[in-house]
Protein backbone atom coordinates (compact mmCIF):
# COMPACT_ATOMS: atom_id res chain seq x y z
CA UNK A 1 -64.91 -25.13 7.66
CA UNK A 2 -69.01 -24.78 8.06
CA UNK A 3 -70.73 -22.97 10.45
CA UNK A 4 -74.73 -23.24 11.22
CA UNK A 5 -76.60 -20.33 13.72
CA UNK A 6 -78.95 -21.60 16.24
CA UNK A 7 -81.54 -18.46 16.92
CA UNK A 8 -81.21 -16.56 19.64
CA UNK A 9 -83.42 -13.26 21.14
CA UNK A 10 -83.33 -13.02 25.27
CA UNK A 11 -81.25 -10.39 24.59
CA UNK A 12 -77.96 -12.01 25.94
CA UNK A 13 -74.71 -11.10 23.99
CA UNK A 14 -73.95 -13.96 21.06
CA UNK A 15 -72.33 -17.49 21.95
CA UNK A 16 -69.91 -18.70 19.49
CA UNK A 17 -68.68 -22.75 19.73
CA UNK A 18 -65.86 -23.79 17.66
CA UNK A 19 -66.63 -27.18 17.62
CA UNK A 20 -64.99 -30.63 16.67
CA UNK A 21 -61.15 -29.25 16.22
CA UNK A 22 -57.69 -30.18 18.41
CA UNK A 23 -57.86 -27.92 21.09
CA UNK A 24 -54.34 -26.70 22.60
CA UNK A 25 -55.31 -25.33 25.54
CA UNK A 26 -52.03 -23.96 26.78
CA UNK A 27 -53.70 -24.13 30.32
CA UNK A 28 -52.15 -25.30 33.33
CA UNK A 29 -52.29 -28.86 32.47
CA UNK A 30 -51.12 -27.79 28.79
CA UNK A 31 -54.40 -30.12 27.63
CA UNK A 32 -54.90 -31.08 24.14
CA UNK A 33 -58.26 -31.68 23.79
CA UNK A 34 -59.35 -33.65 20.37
CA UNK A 35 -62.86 -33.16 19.32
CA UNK A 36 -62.65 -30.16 21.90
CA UNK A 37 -64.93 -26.97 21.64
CA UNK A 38 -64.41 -23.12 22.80
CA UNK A 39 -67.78 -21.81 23.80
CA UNK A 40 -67.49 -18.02 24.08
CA UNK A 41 -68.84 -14.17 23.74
CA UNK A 42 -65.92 -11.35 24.53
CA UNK A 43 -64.50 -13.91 27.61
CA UNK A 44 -64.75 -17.65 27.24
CA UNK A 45 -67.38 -19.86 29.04
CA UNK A 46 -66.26 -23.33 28.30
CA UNK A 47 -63.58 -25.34 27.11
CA UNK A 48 -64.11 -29.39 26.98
CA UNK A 49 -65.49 -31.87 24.86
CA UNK A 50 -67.52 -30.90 21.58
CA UNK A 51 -70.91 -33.10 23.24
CA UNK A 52 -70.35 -31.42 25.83
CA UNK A 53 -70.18 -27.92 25.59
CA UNK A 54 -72.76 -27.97 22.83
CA UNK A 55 -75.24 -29.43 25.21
CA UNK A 56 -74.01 -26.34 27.39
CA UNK A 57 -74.85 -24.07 24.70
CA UNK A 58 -77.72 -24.84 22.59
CA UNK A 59 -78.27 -21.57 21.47
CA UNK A 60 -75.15 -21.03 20.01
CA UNK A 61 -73.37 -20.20 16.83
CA UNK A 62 -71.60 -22.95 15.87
CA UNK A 63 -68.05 -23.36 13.75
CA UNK A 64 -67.51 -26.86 12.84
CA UNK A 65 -63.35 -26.71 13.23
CA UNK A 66 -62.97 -30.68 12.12
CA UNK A 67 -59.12 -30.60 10.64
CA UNK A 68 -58.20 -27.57 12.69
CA UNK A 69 -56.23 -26.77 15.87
CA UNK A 70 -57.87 -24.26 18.04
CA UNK A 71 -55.69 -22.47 19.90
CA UNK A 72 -54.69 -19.23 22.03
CA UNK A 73 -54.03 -16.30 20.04
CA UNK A 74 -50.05 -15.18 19.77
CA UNK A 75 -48.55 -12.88 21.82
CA UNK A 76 -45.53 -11.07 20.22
CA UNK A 77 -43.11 -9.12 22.77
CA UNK A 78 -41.70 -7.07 20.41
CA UNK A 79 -42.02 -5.42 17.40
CA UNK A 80 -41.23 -2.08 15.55
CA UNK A 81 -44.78 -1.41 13.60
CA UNK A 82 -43.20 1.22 11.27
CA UNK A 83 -40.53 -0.46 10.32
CA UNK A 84 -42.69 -2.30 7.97
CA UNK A 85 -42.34 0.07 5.69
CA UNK A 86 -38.75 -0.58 5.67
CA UNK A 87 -38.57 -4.75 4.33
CA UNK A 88 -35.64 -5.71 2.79
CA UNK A 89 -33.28 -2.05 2.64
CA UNK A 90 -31.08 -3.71 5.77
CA UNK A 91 -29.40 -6.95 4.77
CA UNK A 92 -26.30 -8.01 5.63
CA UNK A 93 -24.78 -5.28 8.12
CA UNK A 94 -24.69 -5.62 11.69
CA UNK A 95 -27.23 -3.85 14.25
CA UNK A 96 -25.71 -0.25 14.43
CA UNK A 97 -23.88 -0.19 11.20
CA UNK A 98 -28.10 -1.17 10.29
CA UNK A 99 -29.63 1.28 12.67
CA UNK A 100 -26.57 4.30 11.37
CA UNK A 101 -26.79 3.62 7.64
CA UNK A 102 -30.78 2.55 7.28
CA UNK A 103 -33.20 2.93 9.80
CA UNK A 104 -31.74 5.93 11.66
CA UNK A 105 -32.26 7.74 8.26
CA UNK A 106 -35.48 6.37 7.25
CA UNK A 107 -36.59 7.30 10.99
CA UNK A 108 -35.85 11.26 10.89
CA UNK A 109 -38.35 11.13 7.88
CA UNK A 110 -41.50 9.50 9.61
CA UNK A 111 -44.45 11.42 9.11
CA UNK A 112 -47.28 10.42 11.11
CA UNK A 113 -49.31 8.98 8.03
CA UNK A 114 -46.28 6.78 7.32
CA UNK A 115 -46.36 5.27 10.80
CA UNK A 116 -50.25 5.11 10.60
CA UNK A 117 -49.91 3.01 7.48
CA UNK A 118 -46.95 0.61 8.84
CA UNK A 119 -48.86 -0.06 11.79
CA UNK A 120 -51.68 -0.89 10.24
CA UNK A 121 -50.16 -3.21 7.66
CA UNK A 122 -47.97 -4.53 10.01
CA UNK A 123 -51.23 -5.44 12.48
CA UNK A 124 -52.88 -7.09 9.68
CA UNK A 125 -49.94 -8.64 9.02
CA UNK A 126 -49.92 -10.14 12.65
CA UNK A 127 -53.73 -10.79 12.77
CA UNK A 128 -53.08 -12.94 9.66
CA UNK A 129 -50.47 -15.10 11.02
CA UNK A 130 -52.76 -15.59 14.64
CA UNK A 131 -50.77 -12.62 16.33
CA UNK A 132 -53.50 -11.16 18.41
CA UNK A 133 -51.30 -9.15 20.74
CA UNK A 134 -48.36 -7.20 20.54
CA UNK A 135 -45.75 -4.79 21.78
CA UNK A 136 -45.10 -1.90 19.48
CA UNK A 137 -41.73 -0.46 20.69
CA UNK A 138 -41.62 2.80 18.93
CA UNK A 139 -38.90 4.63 19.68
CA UNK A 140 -38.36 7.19 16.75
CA UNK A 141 -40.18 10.80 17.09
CA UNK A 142 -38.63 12.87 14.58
CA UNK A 143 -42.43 15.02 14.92
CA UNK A 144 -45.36 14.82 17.07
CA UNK A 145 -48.03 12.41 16.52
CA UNK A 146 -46.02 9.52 15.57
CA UNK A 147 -47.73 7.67 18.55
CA UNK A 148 -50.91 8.41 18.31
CA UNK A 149 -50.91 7.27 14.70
CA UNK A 150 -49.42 3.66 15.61
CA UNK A 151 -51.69 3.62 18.69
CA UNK A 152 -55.12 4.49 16.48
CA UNK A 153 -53.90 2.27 13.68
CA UNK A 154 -54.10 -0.79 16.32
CA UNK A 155 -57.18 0.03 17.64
CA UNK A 156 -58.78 0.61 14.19
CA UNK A 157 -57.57 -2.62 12.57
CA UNK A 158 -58.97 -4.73 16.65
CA UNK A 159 -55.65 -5.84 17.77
CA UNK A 160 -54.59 -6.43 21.02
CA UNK A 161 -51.50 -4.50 21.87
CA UNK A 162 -48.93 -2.15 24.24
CA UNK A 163 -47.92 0.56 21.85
CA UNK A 164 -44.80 1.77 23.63
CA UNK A 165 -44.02 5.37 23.35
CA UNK A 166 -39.95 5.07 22.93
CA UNK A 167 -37.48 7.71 23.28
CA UNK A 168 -33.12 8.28 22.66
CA UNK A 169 -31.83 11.33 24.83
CA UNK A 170 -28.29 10.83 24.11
CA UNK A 171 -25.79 9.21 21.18
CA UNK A 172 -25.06 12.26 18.76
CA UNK A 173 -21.21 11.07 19.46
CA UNK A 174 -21.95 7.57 17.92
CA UNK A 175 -24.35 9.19 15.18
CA UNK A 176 -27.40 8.60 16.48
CA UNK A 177 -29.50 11.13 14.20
CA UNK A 178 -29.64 14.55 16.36
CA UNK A 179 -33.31 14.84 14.93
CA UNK A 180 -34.42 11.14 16.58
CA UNK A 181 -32.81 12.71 20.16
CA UNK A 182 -35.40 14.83 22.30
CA UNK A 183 -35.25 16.28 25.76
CA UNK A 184 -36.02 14.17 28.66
CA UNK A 185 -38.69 16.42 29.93
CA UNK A 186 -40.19 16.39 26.49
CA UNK A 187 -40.48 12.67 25.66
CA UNK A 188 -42.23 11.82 29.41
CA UNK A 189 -44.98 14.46 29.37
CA UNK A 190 -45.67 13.39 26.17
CA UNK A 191 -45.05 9.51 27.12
CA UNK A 192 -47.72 10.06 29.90
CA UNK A 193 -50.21 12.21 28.17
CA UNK A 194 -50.56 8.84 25.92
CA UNK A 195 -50.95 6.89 29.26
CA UNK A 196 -53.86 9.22 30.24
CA UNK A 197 -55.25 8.81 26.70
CA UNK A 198 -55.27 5.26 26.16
CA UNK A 199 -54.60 3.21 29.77
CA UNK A 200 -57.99 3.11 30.67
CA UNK A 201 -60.61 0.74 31.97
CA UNK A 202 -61.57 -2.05 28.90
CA UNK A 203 -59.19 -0.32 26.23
CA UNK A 204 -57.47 -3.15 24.15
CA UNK A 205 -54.97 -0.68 23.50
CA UNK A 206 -52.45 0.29 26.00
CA UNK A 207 -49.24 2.55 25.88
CA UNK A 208 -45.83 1.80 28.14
CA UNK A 209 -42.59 3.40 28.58
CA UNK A 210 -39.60 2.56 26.30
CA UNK A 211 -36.35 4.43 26.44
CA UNK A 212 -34.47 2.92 23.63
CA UNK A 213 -31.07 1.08 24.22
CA UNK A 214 -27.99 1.79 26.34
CA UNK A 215 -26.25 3.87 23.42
CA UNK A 216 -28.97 6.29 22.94
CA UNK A 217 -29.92 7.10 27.02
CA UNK A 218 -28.26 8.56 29.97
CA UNK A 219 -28.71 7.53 33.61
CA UNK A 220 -31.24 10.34 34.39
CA UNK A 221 -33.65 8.69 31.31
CA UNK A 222 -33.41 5.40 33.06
CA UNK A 223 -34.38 6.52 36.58
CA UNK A 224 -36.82 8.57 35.57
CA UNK A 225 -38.61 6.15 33.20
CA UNK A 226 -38.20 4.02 36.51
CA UNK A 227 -40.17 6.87 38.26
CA UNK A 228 -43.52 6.88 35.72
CA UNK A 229 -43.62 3.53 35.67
CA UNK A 230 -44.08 3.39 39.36
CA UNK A 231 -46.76 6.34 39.03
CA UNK A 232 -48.70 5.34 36.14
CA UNK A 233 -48.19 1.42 36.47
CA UNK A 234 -47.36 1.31 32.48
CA UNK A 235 -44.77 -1.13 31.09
CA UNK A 236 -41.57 -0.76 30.33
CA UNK A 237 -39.44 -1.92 28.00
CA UNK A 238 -35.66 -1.49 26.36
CA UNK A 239 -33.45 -3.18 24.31
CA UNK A 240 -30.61 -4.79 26.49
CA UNK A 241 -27.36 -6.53 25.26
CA UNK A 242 -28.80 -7.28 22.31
CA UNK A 243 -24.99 -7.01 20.46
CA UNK A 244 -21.65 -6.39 21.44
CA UNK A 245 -21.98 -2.92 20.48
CA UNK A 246 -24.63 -2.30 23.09
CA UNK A 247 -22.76 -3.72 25.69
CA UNK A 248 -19.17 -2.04 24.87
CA UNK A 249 -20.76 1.36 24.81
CA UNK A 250 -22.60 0.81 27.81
CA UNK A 251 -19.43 0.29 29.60
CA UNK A 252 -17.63 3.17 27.91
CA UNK A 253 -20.47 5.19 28.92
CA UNK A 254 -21.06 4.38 32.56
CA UNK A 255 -18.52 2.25 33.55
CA UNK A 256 -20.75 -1.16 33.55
CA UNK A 257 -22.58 -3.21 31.15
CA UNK A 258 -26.06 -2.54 30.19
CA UNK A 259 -27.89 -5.15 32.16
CA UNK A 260 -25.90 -3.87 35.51
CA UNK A 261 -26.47 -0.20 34.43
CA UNK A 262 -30.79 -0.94 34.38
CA UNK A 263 -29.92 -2.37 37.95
CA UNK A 264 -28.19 0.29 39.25
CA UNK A 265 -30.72 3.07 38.35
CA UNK A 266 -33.65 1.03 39.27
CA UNK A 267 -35.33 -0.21 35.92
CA UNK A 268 -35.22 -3.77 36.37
CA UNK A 269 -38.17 -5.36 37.77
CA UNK A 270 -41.78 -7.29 37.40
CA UNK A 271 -42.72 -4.73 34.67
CA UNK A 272 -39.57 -4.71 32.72
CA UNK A 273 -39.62 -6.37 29.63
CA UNK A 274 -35.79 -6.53 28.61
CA UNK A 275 -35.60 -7.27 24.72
CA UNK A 276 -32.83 -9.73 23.07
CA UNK A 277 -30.61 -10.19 25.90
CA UNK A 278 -27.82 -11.87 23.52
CA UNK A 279 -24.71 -10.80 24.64
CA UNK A 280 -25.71 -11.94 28.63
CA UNK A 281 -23.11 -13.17 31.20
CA UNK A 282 -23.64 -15.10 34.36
CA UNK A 283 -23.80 -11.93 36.63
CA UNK A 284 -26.17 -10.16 33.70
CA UNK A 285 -28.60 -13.68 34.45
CA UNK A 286 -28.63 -13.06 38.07
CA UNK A 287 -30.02 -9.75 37.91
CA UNK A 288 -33.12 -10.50 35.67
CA UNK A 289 -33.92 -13.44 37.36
CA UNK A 290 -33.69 -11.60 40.96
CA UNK A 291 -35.62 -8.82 39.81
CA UNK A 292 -37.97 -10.80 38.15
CA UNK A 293 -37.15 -9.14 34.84
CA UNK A 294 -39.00 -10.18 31.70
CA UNK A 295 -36.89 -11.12 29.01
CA UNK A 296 -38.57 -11.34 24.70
CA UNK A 297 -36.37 -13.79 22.55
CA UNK A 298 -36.15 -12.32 18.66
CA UNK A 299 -34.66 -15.45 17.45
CA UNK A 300 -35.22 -14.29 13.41
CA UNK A 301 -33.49 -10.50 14.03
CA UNK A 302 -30.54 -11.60 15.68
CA UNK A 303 -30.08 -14.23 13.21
CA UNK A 304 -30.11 -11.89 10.54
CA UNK A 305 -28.41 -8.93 12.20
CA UNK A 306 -25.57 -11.52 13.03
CA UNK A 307 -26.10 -10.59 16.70
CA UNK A 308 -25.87 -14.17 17.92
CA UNK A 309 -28.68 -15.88 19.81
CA UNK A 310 -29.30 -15.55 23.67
CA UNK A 311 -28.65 -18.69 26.04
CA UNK A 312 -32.79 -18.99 26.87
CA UNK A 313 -32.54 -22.56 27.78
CA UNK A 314 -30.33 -21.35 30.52
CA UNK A 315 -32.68 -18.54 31.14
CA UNK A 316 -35.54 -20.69 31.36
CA UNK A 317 -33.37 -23.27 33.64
CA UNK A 318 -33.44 -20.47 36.17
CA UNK A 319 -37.38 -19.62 35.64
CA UNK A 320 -36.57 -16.21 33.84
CA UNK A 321 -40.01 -15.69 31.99
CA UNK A 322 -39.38 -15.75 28.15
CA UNK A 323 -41.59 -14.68 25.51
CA UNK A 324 -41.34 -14.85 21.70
CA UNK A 325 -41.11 -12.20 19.63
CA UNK A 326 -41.17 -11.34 16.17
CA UNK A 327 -38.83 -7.84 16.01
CA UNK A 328 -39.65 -5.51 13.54
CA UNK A 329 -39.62 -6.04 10.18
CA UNK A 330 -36.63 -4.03 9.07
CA UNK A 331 -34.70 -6.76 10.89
CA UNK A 332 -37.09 -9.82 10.52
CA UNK A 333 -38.60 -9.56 7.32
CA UNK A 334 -41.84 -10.19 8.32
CA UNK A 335 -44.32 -10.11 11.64
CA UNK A 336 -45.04 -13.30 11.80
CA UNK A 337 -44.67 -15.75 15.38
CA UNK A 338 -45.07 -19.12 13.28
CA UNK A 339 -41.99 -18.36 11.75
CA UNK A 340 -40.27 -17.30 15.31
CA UNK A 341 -41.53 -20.48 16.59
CA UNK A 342 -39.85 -22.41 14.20
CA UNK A 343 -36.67 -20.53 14.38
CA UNK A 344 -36.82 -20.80 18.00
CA UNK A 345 -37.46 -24.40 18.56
CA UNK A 346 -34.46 -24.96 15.52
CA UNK A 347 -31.71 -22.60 16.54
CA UNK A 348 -30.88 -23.67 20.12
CA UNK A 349 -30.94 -27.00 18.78
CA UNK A 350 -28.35 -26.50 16.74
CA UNK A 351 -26.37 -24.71 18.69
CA UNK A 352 -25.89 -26.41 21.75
CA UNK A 353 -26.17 -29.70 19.39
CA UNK A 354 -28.86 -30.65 21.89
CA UNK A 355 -31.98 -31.94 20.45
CA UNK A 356 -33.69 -31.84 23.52
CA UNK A 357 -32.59 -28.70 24.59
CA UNK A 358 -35.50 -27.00 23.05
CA UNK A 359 -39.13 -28.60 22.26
CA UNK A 360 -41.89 -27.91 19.94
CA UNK A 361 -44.10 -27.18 23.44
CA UNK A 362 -41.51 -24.56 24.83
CA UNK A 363 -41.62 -22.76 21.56
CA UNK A 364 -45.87 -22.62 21.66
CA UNK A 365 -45.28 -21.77 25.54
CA UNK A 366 -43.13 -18.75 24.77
CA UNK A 367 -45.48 -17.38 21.88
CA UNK A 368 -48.67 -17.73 23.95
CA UNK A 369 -48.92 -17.88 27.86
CA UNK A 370 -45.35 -17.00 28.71
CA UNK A 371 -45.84 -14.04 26.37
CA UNK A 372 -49.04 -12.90 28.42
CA UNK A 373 -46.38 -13.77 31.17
CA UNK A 374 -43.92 -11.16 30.10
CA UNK A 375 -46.72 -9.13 29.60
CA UNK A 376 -48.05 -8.78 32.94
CA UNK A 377 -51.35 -10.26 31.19
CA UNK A 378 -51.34 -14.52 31.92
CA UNK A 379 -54.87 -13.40 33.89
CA UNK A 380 -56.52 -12.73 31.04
CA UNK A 381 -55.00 -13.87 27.75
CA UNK A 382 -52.62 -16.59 26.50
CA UNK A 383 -54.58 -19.75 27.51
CA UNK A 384 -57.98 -21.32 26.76
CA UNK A 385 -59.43 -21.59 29.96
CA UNK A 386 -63.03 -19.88 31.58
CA UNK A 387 -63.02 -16.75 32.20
CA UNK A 388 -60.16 -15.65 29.82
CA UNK A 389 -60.56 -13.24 27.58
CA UNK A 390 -61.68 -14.76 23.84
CA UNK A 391 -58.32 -14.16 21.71
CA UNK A 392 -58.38 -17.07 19.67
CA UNK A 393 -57.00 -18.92 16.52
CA UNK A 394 -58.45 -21.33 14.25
CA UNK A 395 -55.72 -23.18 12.02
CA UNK A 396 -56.46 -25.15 9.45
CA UNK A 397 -54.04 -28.17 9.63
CA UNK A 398 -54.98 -30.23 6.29
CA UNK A 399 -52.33 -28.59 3.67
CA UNK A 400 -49.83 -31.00 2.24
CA UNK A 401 -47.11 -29.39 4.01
CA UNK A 402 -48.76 -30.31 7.49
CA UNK A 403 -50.38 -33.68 6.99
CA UNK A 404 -50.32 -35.99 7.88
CA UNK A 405 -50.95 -35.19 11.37
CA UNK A 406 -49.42 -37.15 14.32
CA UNK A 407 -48.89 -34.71 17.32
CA UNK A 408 -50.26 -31.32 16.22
CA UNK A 409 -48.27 -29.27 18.29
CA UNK A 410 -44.89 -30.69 16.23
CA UNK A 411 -46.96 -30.11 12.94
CA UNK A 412 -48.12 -26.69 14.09
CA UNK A 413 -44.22 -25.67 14.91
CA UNK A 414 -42.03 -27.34 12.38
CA UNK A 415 -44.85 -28.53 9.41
CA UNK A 416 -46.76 -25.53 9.06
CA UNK A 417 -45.95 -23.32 5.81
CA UNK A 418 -47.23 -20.26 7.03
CA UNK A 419 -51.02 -19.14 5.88
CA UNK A 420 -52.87 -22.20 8.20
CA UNK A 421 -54.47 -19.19 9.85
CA UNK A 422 -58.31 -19.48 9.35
CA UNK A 423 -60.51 -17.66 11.87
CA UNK A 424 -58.84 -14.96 14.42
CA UNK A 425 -60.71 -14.06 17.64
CA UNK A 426 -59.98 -10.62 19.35
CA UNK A 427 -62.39 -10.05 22.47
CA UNK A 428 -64.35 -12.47 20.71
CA UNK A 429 -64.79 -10.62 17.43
CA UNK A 430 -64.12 -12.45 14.64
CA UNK A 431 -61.13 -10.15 12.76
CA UNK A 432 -59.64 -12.61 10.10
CA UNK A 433 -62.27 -14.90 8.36
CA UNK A 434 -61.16 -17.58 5.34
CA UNK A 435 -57.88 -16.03 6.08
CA UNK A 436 -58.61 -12.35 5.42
CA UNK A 437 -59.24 -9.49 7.50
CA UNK A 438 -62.74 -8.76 8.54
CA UNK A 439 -62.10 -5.42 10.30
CA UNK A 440 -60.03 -3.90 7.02
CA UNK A 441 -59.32 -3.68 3.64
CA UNK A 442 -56.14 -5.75 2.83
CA UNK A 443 -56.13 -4.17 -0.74
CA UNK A 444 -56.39 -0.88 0.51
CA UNK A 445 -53.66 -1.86 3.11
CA UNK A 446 -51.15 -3.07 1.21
CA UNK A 447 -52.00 0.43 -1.61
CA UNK A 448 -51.27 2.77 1.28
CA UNK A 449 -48.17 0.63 3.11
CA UNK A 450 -46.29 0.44 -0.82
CA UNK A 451 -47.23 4.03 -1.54
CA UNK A 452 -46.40 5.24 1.97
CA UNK A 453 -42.85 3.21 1.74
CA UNK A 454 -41.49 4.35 -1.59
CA UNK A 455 -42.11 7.80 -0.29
CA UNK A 456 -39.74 7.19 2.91
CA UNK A 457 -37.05 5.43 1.00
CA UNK A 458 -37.00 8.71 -1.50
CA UNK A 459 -37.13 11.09 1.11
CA UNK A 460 -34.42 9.08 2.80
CA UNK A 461 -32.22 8.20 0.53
CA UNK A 462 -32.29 5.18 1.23
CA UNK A 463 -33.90 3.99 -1.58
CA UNK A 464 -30.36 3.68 -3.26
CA UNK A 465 -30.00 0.04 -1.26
CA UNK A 466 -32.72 -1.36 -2.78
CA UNK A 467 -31.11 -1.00 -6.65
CA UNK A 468 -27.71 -3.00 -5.42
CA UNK A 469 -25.42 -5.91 -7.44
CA UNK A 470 -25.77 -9.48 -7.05
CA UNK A 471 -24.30 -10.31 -3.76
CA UNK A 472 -23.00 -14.23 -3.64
CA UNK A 473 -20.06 -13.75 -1.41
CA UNK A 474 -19.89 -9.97 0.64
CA UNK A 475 -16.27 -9.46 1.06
CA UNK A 476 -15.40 -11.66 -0.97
């Protein structure tokens, strides 16, 4: 990739044109523009034909992007930032036998330098894989400051991002930890002194409302997480039928399942974005497409979790927004949305033995302007199109594993191996460059994430599931 600067000096902010590259627009008329150009500064001011929006701009800085897709940044729906301190302790067991034996424990011992250090690997992480905005659902708060650490890790390393302050006020009798469970009263004031904090007028950084899952709340948590919401205007978001678990407890607890419990104390709505959604029946579908519930598909965690996978072709068939979503790492492996493309466009292919029943274009749909769909954001992000802000993503598509090149969104979804990501836009600032982060030290990064995740693992115990036998066959 080369670059030349055209002078400047009427005092007007910097123009940047990524010239010459396949632009996927993701814009109304989904156009793929080759030998397109991006002319922007923090908000874009053109989008068309290189000749043409060079003559536009002759001022500008210019990125020759010949062999590269431009594109939208990634939105990722959900995630669990601290939890990537926490790679590779959970195989094999099923969510709460997971949650009970590994990341319940790990969570009591959060300090609030351990979540500042797996938020800000795991946001690098994103950045470096063309995530520029996600949904933190952090829902452990074993001490105070957990929050704030996640929330000034993203806005340190120039992400995009909702960091939602989570909370459990009930499941002692299942084993939820007793330290992880906090007072109603407690976890809102605290919820919305974050919302006064950080929900302000051109902050990339936002915080929404989270209570946790149906096994960890009570009916008073849900109604009044309803209530804030409607105050504040924040997001909300909570893990619903995301296993069988979830849903059996939900209807030990209060009589129905989870997704008819949100009804019935108010949460579902516009602004609720219900994660997983797995274990769904036909009456669960007609309440979050009613409400116009938001629903965030984590194809790779309920793979590995063996939760099952959640019917979003049917979703979709009713117009139930869907975005795409990582999950955090303690159940994914990693943070990265090219990988939860993939796995998205390939699972509901195979198991509906449809090919058709899910394309490479839905995939790139859910992980860009259905995301900023879910989000409450399509305004402003999740397309290329005037006006927008500039979260962008250069990709360099020449690697043997991509080319050669026919239709770039099918290379970009099934070809790619992973580290195509070139250039990453946030607001217009560049933030990855040649692949690396501009706004951070990686080396530093990665020092403080390993140091800061041996620690937990001691301190947890859990440490012990790391130094296990060769596993073939479990059960065996």
């Amino acid at each position: 990739m080369t670059r030349h600067s055209a002078a400047g000096g009427d005092g007007s902010p910097p123009v940047t044109v990524l010239s010459g590259g396949t632009v996927i627009t993701m814009d109304g008329a989904r156009q793929v523009l080759t030998g397109g150009a991006v002319a922007f500064t923090d908000s874009i001011l053109a989008v068309g034909p290189s000749a043409e929006v060079l003559a536009a701009h002759p001022d500008a800085d210019v990125v020759d992007c010949s062999g590269r897709a431009v594109l939208p940044g990634f939105v990722n729906t959900h995630t669990h930032l601290f939890q990537t301190l926490l790679k590779g302790l959970g195989d094999d067991r099923v969510l709460s036998d997971w949650f009970l034996t590994m990341t319940g424990p790990s969570a009591v011992e959060l300090t609030p330098e351990d979540c500042y250090a797996g938020a800000l690997h795991g946001c690098a992480e994103a950045l470096t894989t063309g995530t520029t905005t996600l949904v933190d659902f952090m829902y452990v708060h074993p001490r105070p400051g957990l929050g704030d650490a996640v929330a000034a890790a993203m806005s340190e390393v120039g992400i995009r991002g909702v960091m939602a302050r989570g909370y459990m006020t009930a499941g002692a009798d299942v084993g939820a930890p007793p330290e992880l469970i906090q007072p109603l009263d407690v976890a809102l004031a605290d919820a919305e002194r974050l919302i006064g904090e950080w929900n302000v007028p051109g902050s990339r950084v936002a915080v929404g409302l989270a209570p946790c899952m149906s096994w960890t709340v009570d009916e008073a948590t849900l109604r009044e997480t309803r209530a804030l919401a409607d105050r504040s205007g924040a997001l909300v978001t909570m893990h619903l039928a995301e296993s069988p678990f979830d849903v059996a407890e939900s209807v030990r607890r209060f009589g129905v399942r989870d997704v008819p419990f949100a009804a019935d104390t108010g949460l579902l709505g516009p602004d609720l974005l219900a994660v997983h959604c797995v274990q769904v029946d036909g009456q669960d579908l007609d309440l979050i497409q009613k409400s116009d519930t938001k629903v965030s598909h984590n194809p790779c965690s309920n793979l590995y979790l063996g939760s099952g996978f959640a019917p979003v072709p049917a979703m979709q068939r009713r117009g139930i927004t869907v975005g795409l979503a990582s999950d955090g790492p303690a159940s994914s492996s990693n943070h990265s949305m090219l990988q939860a493309m993939k796995f998205a466009a390939l699972l509901h292919k195979g198991v509906h033995r449809d090919p058709e029943i899910m394309t490479a274009e839905k995939a790139l749909e859910m992980a860009t302007i259905d995301g900023a769909r879910a989000l409450g954001l399509e305004a402003s992000i999740g397309s290329l199109e005037t006006g927008k802000r500039a979260d962008l993503v250069v990709l360099d598509m020449s690697n043997l594993c991509v080319t050669p090149v026919h239709a770039a969104v099918s290379s970009l979804v099934y070809s790619q191996r992973g580290d195509e990501v070139e250039r990453v836009y946030v607001d217009g600032r560049l933030v990855v460059d040649g692949g690396a982060l501009a706004t951070v030290d990686e080396e530093e990064v990665r020092s403080r994430s390993s140091a800061a995740a041996a620690g937990l693992a001691a301190r947890a115990g859990t440490d012990r599931l790391a130094d296990r036998d060769w596993r073939s066959l479990v059960g065996a």
